[in-house]
Protein backbone atom coordinates (compact mmCIF):
# COMPACT_ATOMS: atom_id res chain seq x y z
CA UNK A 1 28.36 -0.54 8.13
CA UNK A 2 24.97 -1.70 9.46
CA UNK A 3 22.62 -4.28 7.19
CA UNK A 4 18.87 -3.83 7.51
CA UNK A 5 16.58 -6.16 6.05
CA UNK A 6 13.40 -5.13 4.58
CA UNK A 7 10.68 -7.73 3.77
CA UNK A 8 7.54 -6.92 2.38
CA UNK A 9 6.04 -7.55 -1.34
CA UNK A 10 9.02 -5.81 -3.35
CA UNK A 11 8.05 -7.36 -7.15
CA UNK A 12 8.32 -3.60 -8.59
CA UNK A 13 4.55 -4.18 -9.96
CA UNK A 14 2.64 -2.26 -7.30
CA UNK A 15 3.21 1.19 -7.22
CA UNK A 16 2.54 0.94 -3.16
CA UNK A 17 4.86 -1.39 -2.47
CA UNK A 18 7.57 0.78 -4.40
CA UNK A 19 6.48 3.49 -2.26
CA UNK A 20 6.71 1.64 0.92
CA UNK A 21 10.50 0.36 -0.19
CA UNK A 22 11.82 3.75 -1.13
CA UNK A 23 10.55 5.93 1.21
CA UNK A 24 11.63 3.11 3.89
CA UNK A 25 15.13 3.64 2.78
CA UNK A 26 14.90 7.13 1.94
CA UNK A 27 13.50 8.26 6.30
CA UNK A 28 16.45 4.73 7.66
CA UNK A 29 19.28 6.85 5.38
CA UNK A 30 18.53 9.77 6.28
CA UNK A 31 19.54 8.99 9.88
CA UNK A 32 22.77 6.93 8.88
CA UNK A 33 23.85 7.20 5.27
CA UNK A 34 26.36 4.09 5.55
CA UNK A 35 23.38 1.56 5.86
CA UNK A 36 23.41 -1.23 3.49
CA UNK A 37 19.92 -2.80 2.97
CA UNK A 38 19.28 -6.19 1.82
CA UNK A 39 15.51 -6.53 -0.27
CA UNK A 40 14.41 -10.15 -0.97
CA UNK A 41 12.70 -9.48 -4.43
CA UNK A 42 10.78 -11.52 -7.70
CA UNK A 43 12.55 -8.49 -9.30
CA UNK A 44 16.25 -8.07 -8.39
CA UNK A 45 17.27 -5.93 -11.58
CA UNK A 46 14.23 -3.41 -10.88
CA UNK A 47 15.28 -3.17 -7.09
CA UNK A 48 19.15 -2.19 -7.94
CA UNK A 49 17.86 0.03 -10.79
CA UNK A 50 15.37 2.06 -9.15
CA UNK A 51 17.05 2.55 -6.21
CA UNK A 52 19.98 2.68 -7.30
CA UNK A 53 20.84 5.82 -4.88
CA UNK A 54 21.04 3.64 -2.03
CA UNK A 55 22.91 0.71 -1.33
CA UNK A 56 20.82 -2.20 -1.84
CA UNK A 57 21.07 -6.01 -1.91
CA UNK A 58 18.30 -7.46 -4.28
CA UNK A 59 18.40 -11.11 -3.36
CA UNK A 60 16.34 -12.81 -6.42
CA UNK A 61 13.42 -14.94 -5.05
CA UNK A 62 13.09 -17.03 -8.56
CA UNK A 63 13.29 -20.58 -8.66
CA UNK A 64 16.60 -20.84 -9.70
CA UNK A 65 17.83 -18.51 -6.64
CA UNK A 66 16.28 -21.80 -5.19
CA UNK A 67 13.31 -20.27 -4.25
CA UNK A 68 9.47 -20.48 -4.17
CA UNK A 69 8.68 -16.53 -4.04
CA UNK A 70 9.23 -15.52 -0.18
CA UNK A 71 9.97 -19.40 1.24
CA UNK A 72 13.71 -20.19 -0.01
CA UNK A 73 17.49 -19.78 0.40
CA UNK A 74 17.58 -16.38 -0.37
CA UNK A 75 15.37 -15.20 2.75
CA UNK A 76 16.72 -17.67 5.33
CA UNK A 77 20.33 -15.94 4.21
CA UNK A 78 18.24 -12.74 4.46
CA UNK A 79 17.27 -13.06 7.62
CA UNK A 80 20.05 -14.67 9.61
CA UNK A 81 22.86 -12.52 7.75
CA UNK A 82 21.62 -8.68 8.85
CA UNK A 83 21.41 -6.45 11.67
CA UNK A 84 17.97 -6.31 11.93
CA UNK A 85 14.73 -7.29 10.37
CA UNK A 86 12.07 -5.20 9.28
CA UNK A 87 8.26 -6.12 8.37
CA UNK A 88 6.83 -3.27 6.47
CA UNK A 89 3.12 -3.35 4.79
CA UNK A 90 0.87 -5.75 5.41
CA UNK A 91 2.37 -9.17 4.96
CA UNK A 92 1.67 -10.95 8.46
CA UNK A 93 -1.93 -12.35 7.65
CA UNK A 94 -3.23 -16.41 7.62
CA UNK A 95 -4.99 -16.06 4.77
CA UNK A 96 -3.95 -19.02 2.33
CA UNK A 97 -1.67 -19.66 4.89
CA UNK A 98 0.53 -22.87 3.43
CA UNK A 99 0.53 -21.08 -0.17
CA UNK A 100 4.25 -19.12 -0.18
CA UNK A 101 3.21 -17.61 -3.40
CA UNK A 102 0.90 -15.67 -1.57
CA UNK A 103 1.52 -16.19 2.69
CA UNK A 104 4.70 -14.51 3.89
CA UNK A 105 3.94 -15.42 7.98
CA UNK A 106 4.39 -19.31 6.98
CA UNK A 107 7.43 -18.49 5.88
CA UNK A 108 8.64 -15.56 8.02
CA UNK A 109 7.58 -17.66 11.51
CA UNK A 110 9.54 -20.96 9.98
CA UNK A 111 12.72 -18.88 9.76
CA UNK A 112 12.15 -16.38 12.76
CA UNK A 113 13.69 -18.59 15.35
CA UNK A 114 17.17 -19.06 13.92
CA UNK A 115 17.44 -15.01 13.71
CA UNK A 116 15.78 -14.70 17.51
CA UNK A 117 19.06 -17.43 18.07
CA UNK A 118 21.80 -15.09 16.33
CA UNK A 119 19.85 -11.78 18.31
CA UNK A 120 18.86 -9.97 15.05
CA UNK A 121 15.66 -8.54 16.29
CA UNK A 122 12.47 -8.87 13.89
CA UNK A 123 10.56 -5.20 14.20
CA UNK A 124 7.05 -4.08 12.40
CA UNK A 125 8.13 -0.90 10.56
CA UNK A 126 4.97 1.16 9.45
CA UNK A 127 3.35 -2.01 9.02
CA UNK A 128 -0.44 -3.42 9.28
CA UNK A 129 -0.64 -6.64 10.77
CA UNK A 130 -3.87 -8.90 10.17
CA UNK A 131 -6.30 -10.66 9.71
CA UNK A 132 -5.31 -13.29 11.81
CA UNK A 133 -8.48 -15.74 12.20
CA UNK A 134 -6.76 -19.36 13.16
CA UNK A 135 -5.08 -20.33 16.28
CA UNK A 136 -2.87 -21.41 13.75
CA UNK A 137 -2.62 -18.38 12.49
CA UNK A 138 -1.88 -16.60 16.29
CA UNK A 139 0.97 -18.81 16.79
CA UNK A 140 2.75 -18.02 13.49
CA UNK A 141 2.77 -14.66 14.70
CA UNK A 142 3.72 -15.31 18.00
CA UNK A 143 6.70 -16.91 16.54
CA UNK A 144 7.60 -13.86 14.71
CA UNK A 145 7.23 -11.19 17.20
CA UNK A 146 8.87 -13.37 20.17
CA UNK A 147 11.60 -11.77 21.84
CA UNK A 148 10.54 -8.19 19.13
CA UNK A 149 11.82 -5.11 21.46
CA UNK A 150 10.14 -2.88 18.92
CA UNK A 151 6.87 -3.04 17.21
CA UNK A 152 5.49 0.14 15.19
CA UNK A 153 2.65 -0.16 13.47
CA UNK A 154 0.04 2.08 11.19
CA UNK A 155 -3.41 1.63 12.82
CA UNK A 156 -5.46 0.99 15.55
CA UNK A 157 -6.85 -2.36 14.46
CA UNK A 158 -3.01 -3.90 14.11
CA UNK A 159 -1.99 -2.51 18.01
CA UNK A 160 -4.85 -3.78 19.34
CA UNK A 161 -4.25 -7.84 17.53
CA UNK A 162 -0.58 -7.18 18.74
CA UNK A 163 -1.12 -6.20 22.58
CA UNK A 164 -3.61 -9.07 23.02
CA UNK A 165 -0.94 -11.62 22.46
CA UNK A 166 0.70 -10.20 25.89
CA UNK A 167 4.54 -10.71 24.35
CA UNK A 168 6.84 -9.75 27.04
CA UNK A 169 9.37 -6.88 26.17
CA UNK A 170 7.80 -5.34 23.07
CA UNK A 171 6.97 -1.89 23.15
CA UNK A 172 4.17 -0.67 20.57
CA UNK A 173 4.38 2.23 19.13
CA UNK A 174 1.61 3.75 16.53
CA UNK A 175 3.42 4.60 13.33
CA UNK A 176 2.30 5.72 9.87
CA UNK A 177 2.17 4.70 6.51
CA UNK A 178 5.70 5.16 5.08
CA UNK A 179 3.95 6.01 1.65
CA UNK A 180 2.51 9.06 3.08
CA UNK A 181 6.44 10.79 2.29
CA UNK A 182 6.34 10.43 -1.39
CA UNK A 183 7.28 13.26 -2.98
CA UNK A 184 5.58 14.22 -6.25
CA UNK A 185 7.90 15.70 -9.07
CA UNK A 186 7.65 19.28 -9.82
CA UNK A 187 4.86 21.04 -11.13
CA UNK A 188 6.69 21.72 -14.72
CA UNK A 189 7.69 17.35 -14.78
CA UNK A 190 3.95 16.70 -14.01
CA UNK A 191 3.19 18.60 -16.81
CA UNK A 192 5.43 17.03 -18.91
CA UNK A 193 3.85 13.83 -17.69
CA UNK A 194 0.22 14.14 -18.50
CA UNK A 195 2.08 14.87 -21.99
CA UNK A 196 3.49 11.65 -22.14
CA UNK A 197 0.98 9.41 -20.37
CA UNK A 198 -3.33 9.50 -20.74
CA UNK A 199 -4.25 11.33 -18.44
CA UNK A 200 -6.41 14.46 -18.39
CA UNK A 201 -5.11 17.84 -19.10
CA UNK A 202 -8.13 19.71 -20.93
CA UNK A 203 -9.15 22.32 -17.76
CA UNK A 204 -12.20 20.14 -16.72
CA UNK A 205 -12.62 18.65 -12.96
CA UNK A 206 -10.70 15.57 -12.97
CA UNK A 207 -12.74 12.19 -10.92
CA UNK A 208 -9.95 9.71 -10.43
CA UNK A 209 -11.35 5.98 -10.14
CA UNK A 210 -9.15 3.23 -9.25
CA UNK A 211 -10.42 -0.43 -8.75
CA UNK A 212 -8.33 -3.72 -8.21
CA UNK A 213 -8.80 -6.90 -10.17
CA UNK A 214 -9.85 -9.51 -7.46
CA UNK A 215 -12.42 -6.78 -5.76
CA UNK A 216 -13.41 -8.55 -3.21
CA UNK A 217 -10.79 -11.33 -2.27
CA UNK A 218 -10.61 -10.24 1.47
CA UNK A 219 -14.53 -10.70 1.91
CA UNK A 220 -16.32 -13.70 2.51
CA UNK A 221 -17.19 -15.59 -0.36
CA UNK A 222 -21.66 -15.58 0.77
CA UNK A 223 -21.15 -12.17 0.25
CA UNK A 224 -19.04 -12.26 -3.37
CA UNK A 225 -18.91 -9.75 -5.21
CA UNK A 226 -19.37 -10.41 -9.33
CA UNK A 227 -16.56 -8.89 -11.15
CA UNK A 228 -18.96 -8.19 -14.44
CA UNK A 229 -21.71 -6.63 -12.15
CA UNK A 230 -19.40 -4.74 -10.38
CA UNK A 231 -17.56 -2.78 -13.31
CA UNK A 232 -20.80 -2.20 -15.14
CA UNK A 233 -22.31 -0.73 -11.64
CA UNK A 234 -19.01 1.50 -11.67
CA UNK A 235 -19.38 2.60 -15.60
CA UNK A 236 -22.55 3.67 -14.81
CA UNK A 237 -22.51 5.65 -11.87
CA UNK A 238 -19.03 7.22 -13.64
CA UNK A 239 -21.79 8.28 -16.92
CA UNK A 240 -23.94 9.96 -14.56
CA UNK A 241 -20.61 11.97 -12.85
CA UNK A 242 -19.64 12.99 -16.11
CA UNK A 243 -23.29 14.13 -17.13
CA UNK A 244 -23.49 15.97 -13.78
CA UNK A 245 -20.49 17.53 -13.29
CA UNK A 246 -18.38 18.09 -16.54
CA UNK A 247 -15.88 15.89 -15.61
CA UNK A 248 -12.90 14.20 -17.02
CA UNK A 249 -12.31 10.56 -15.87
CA UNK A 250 -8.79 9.43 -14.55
CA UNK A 251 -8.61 5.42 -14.13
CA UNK A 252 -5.64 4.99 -12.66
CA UNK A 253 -3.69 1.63 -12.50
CA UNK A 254 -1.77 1.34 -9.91
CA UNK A 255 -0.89 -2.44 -9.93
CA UNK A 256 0.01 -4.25 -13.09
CA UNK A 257 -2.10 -6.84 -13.11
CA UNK A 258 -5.43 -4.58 -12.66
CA UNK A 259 -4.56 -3.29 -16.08
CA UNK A 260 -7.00 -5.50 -17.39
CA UNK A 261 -9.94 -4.58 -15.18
CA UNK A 262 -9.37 -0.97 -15.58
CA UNK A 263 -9.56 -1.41 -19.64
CA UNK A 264 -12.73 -3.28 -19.15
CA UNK A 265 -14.36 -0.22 -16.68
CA UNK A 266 -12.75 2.21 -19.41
CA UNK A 267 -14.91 -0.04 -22.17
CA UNK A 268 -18.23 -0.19 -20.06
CA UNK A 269 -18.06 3.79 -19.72
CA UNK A 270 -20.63 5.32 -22.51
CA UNK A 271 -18.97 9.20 -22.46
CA UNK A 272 -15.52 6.95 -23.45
CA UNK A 273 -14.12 10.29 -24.79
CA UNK A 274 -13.52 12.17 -21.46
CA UNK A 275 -12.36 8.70 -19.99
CA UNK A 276 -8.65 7.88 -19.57
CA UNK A 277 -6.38 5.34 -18.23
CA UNK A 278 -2.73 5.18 -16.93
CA UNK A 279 -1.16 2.66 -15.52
CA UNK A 280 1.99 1.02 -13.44
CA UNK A 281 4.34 0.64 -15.61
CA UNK A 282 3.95 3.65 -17.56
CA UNK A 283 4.05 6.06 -14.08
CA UNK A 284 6.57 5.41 -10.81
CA UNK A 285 5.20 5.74 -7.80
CA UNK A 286 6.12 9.73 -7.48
CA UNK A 287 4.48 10.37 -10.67
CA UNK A 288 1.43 8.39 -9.40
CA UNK A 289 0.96 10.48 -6.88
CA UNK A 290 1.36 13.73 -8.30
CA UNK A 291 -1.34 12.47 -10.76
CA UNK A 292 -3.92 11.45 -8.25
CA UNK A 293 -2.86 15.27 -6.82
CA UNK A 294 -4.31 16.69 -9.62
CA UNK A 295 -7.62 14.77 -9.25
CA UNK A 296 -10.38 16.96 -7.57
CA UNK A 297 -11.74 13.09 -5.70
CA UNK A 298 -10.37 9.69 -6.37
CA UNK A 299 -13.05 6.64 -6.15
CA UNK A 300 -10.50 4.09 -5.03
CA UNK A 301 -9.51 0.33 -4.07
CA UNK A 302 -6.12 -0.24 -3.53
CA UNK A 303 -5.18 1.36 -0.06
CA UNK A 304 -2.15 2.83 -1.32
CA UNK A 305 -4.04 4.40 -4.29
CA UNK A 306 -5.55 6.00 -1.55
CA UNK A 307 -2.56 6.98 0.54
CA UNK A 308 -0.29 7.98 -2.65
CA UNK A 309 -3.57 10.37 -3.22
CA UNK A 310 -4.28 11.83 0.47
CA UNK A 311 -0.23 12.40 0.60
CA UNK A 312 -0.91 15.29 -1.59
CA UNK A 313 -4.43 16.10 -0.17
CA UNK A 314 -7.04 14.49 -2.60
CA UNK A 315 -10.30 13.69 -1.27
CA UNK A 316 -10.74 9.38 -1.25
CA UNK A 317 -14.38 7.58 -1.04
CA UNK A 318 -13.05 3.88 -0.34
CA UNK A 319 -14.84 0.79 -2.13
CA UNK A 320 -13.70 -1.16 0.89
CA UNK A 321 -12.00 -4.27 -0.65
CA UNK A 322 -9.44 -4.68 2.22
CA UNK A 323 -9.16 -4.20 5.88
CA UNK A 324 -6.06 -2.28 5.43
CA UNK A 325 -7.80 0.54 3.36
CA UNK A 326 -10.65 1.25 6.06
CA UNK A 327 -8.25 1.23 8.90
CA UNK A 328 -6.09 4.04 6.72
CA UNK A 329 -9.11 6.10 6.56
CA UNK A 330 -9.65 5.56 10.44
CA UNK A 331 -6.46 7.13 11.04
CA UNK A 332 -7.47 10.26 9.07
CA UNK A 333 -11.03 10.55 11.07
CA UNK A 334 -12.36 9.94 7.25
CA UNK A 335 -14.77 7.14 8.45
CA UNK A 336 -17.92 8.88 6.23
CA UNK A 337 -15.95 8.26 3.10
CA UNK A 338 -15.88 3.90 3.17
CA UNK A 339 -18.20 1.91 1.45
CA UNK A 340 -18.66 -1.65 2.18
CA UNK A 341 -18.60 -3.75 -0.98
CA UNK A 342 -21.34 -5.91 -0.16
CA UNK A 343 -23.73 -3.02 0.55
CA UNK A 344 -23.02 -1.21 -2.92
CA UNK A 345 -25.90 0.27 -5.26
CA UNK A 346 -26.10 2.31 -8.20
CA UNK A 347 -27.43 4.92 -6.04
CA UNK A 348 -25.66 4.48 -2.90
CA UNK A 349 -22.31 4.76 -4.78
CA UNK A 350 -23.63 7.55 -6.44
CA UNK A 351 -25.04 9.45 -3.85
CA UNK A 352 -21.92 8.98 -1.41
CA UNK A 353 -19.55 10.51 -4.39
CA UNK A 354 -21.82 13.56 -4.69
CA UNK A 355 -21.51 13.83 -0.85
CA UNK A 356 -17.86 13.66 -1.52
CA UNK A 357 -17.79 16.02 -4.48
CA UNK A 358 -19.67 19.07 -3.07
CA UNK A 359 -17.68 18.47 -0.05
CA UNK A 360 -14.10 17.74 -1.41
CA UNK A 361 -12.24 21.13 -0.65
CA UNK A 362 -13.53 21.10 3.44
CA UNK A 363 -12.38 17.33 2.90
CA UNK A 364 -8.62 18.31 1.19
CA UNK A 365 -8.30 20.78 4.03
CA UNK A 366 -8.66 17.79 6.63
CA UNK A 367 -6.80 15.79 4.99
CA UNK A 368 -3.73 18.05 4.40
CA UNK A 369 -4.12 19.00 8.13
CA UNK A 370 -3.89 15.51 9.21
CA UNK A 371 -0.99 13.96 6.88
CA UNK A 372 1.49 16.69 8.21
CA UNK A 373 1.33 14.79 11.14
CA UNK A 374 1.36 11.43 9.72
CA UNK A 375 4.13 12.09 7.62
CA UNK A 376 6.36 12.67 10.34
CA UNK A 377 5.13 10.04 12.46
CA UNK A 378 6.52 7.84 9.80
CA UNK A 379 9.67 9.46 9.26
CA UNK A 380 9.95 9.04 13.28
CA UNK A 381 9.95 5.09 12.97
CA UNK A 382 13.62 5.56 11.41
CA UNK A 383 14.96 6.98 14.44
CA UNK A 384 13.20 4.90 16.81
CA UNK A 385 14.55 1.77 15.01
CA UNK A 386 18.23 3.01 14.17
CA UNK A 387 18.39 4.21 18.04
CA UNK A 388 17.82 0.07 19.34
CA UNK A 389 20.87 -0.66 17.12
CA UNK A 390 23.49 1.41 18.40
């Protein structure tokens, strides 16, 4: 029986990151069902539970699994106790780079040498890499991907950072996001769903929004974005979509902690009675998407609102609050559809999302056209990986 470690930001709160971790294991099992895989996690008893078909190792990243979040015992064992090592999402950045509560290359390049010293090869899996902006910064990842046979990654921007560190031996491939696989439940359990949950179900066009609650944390802060400008911007351009186009309003949640933020946009919105809200936990990640599936657009934030969306062909204008989400939309030739916080207006935002209204079902038809192919790009990564290990 093989072990394959998976490290990425596993806390159960972010219905991406769920995506990322099951469909991970879903595509690596499907190609050998013996594999055990070992998930460093804030949330061990939501890691066993909900994927509970597979077998999993949720080591506990809690202080008292003597542990600061990702820097700690259980890593290091981790990472020097598996067959391999896989970096999925987008967790090798220098941002707040001595913070372990929010870093993972600090950490990831401190323990990377004692795995290159037992051979467990460290390989991106479907993941982004970036920014990287310190020499600092350059090195950590050096560290990491020394000796890497394998790197796959998910978009342009992240092969290009890789092959100008000229690492002998590793071979990049471009991959996709792993999120792209999610299956939605049926037709019948989605309806059972919007039963159960707020969300629309009253035969109107449904406008999705989702927005995150730091907005603009990846931009610089002389170009800051205020968070009580930016909602009431948002609530009004969403007035004038409901006055324009009979629509019912979706704001969907997809992260916990932008619960709060997504109440507040639900406040600011005058037509509040065609307005509603769901949120992680109340969906899974399938049920999230199948949701956004029903949307006719979604104005969103949170790349994998976006990808959990465009997996089942929904139409996406991105508020661009990471470099992650624009490079996603690169990969699906949807460049027309981002929207660089810094350069947002009532009217810009409003005239881009009747641009992407009247033009959403040439834009589903893209979309659909295009994720075929990602989908099994990602689903390739499995073999490709599995194959090194034989």
């Amino acid at each position: 029986m093989r072990r394959i470690t998976l490290l990425g930001n596993f806390s159960g709160r972010n219905l991406g990151d769920n995506a990322i971790l099951g469909n991970a294991m879903d595509d690596l099992a499907a190609v050998d069902a013996d594999l055990e895989f070992v998930v460093p996690t804030l949330r061990a008893g939501y890691v066993r539970d909900a994927f509970s078909h597979h077998r999993v190792k949720a080591l506990g990243l809690m202080p008292w699994n003597l542990s600061l979040k990702i820097l700690g015992v259980p890593t290091w064992r981790a990472m020097r106790e598996t067959d391999a090592i896989l970096i999925t999402d987008n967790i090798l950045f220098d941002k707040q780079f001595f913070n372990p509560a929010f870093n993972y290359l600090s950490t990831i390049s401190l323990f990377a040498p004692e795995a290159r010293r037992r051979g467990i090869p460290i390989i991106l899996y479907n993941a982004s890499v970036g920014p990287i902006n310190t020499p600092r910064g350059e090195a950590a990842l050096r560290r990491v991907l020394q000796d890497s046979p394998l790197g796959i990654v998910r978009d342009p921007s992240s092969l290009e950072l890789i092959r100008a560190l000229n690492l002998p031996g590793l071979e990049m491939v471009m991959g996709a996001d792993c999120a792209l696989n999610t299956e939605p439940p049926t037709p019948e359990q989605l309806d059972a769903l919007t039963k159960r949950v707020d969300f629309p179900d009253g035969g109107r066009p449904i406008l999705a929004l989702n927005i995150n609650a730091y907005i603009d944390a990846w931009n610089p802060k002389d170009r800051g974005v205020d968070r009580k400008s930016f909602v009431g911007l948002v609530a009004r351009v969403t007035d004038r979509l409901i006055a324009g186009y009979g629509v019912d309003v979706a704001i969907v949640a997809t992260q916990v902690m932008d619960r709060a933020i997504s109440e507040s946009l639900r406040q600011s919105i005058s037509r509040r009675e065609h307005v509603h809200l769901v949120s992680s936990p109340d969906t899974d990640y399938r049920e999230a998407s199948g949701l956004l599936g029903r949307a006719d657009l979604l104005i969103g934030m949170r790349t994998h609102a976006m990808i959990l969306a465009c997996a089942t062909g929904t139409p996406v204008v991105n508020l661009n609050a990471y470099p992650k989400s624009r490079a996603f939309l690169e990969t699906l030739d949807l460049n027309e559809w981002t929207l660089e916080l810094p350069e947002l207006t009532e009217d810009v935002l409003y005239d881009r999302v009747c641009r992407a209204w009247e033009a959403r079902a040439e834009t589903r038809e893209r979309i659909l056209k295009a994720v075929v192919s990602e989908k099994a790009t990602a689903r390739s990564a499995a073999d490709r990986v599995l194959g090194l290990l034989h």
